[in-house]
C-alpha atoms as a PDB file:
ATOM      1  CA  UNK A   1     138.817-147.729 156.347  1.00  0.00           C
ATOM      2  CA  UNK A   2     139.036-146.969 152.596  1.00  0.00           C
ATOM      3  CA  UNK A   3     139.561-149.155 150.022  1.00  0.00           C
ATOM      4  CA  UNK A   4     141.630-148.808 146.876  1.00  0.00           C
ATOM      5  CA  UNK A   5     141.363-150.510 143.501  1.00  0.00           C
ATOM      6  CA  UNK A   6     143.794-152.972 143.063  1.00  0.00           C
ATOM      7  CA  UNK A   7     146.721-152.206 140.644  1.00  0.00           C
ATOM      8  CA  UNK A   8     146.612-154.815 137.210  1.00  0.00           C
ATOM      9  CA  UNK A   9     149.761-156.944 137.383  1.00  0.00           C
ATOM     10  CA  UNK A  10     151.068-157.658 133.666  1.00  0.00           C
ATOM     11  CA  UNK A  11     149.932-161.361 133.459  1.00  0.00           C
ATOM     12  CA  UNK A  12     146.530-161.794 132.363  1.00  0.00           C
ATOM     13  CA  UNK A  13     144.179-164.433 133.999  1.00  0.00           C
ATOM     14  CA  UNK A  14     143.691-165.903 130.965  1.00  0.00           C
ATOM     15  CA  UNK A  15     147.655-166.391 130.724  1.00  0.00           C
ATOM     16  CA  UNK A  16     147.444-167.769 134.145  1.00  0.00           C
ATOM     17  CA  UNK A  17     144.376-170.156 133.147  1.00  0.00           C
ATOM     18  CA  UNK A  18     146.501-171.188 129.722  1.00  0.00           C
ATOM     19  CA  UNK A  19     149.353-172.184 132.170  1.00  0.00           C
ATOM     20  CA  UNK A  20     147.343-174.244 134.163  1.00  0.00           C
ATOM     21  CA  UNK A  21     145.849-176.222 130.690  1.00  0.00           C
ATOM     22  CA  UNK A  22     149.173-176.976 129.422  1.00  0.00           C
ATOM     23  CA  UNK A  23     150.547-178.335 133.123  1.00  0.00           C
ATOM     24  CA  UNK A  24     148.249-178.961 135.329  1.00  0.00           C
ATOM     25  CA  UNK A  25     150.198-180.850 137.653  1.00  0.00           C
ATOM     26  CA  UNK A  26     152.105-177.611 138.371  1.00  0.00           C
ATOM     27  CA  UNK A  27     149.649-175.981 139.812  1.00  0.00           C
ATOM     28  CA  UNK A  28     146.308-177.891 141.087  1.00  0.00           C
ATOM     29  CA  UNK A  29     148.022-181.692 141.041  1.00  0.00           C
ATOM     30  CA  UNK A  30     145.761-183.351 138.080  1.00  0.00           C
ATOM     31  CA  UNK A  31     142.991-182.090 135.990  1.00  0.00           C
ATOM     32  CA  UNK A  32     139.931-181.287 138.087  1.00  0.00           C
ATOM     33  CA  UNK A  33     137.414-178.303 137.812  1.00  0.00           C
ATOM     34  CA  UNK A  34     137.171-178.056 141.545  1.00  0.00           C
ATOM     35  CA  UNK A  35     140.822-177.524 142.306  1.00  0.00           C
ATOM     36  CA  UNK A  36     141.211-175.387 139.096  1.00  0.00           C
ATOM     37  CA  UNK A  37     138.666-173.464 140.609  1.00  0.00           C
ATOM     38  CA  UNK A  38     140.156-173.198 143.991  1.00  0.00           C
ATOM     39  CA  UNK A  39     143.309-172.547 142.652  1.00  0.00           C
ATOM     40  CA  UNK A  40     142.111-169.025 140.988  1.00  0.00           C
ATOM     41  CA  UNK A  41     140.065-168.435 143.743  1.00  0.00           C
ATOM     42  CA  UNK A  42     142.881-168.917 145.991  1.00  0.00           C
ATOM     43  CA  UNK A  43     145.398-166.700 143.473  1.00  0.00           C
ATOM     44  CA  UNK A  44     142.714-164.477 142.830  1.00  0.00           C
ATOM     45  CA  UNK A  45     142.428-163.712 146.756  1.00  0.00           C
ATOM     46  CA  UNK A  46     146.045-163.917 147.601  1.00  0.00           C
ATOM     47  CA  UNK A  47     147.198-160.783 144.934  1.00  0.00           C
ATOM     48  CA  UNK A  48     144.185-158.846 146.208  1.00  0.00           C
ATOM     49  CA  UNK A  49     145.066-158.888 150.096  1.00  0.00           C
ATOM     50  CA  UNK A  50     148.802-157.168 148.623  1.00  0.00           C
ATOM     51  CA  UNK A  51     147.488-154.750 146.421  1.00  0.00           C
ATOM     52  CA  UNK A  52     147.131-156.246 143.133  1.00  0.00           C
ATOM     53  CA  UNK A  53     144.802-158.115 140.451  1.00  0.00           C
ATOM     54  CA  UNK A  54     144.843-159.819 137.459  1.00  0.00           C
ATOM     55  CA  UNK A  55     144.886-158.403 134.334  1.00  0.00           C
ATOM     56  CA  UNK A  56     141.338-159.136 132.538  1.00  0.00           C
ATOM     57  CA  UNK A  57     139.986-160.149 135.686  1.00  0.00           C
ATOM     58  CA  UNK A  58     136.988-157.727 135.390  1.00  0.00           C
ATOM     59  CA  UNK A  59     136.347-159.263 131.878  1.00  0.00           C
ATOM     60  CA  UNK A  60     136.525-163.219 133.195  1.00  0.00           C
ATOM     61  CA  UNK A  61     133.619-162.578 136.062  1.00  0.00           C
ATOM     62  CA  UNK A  62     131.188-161.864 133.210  1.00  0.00           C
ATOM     63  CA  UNK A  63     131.942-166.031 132.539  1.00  0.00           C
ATOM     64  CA  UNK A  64     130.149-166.839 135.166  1.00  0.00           C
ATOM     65  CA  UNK A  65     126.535-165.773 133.993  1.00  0.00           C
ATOM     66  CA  UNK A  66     127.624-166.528 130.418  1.00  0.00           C
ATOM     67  CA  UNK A  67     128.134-170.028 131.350  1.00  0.00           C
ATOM     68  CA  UNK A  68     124.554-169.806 132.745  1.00  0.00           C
ATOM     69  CA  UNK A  69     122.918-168.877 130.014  1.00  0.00           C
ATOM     70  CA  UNK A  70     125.438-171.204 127.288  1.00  0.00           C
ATOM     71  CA  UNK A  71     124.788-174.190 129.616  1.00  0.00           C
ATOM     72  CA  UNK A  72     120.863-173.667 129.495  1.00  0.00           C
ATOM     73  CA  UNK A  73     120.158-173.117 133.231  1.00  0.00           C
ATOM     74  CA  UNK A  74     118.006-170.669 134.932  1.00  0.00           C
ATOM     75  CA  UNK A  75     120.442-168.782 137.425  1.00  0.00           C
ATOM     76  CA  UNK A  76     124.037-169.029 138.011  1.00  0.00           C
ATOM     77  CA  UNK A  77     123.933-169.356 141.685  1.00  0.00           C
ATOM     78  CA  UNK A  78     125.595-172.785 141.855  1.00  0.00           C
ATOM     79  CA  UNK A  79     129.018-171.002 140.314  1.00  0.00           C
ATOM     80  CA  UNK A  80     130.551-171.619 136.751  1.00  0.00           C
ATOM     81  CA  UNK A  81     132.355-174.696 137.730  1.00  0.00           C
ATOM     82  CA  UNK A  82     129.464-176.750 139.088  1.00  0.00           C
ATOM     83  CA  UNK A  83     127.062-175.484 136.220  1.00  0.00           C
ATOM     84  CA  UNK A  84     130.020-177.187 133.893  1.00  0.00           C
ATOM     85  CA  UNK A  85     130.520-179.934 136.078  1.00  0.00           C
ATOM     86  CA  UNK A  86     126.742-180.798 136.246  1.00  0.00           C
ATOM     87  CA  UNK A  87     126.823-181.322 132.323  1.00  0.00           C
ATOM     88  CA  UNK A  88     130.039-183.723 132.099  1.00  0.00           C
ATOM     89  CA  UNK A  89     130.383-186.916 132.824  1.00  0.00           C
ATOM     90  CA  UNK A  90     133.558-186.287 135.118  1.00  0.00           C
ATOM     91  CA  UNK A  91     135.636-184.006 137.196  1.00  0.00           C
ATOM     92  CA  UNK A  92     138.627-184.284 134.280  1.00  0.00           C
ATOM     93  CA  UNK A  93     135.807-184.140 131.472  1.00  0.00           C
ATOM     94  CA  UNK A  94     134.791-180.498 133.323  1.00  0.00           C
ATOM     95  CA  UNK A  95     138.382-179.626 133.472  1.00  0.00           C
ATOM     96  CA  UNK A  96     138.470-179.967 129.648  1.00  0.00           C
ATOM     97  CA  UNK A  97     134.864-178.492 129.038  1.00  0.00           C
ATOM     98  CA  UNK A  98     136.244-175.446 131.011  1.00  0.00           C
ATOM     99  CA  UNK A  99     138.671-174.544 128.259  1.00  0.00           C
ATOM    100  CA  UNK A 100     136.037-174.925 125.461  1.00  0.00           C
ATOM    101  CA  UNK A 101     133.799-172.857 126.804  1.00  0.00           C
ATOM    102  CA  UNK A 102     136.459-170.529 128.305  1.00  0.00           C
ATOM    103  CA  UNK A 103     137.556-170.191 124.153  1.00  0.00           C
ATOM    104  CA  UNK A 104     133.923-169.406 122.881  1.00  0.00           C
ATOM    105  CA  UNK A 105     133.555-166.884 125.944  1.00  0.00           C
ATOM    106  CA  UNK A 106     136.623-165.197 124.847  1.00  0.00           C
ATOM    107  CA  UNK A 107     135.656-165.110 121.232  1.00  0.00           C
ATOM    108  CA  UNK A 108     132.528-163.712 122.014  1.00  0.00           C
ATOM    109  CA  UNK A 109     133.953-161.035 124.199  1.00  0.00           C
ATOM    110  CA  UNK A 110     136.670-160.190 121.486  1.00  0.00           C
ATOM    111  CA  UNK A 111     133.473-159.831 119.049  1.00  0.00           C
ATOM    112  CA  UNK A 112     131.798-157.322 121.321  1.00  0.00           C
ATOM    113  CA  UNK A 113     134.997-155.482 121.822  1.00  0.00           C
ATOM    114  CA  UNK A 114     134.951-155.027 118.128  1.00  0.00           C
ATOM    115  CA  UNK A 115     131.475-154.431 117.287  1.00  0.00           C
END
């Protein structure tokens, strides 16, 4: 059985993650970093098993080590969103935190792209 790359729908999972910020009862009920990030995994999963991904996806799975290495620890085995949630006070507070450091990433990224 071969597999194919999945074709890049237009919306960007960054576009997808901004939509989720501004409403968040839309999509994952209230803010939490665990259902936002069982929501993308779910989303994620759901457009691959038709065909299709995310545009920037590829880009957004470097986050997870970057978050790693911004949040001080050693590996990034535990995932982005319990590395985030183990430095906030609360589920919502990660939520939040998520976006900040979701805004540096990108700025970072943008930085390379240019460099």
């Amino acid at each position: 059985m071969s597999t194919s790359t999945p074709q890049e729908i237009d919306e960007s999972i960054y576009d997808l993650l901004e939509h989720v910020r501004k409403r968040p009862g839309m999509s994952i009920a209230e803010p939490s970093i665990y259902r936002l990030q069982c929501f993308l995994v779910g989303y994620t999963a759901g457009l691959g098993r038709v065909g299709f991904a995310l545009r920037d996806h590829e880009e957004f799975c470097g986050f997870h080590d970057w978050v790693a290495r911004r949040l001080g620890f050693v590996g990034s085995a535990s995932g982005w969103a319990n590395m985030i949630r183990d430095k906030s006070a609360s589920d919502e507070e990660a939520f939040k935190q998520f976006y900040s450091l979701l805004e540096e990433f990108r700025k970072e990224s943008r930085e390379k792209s240019c460099a």
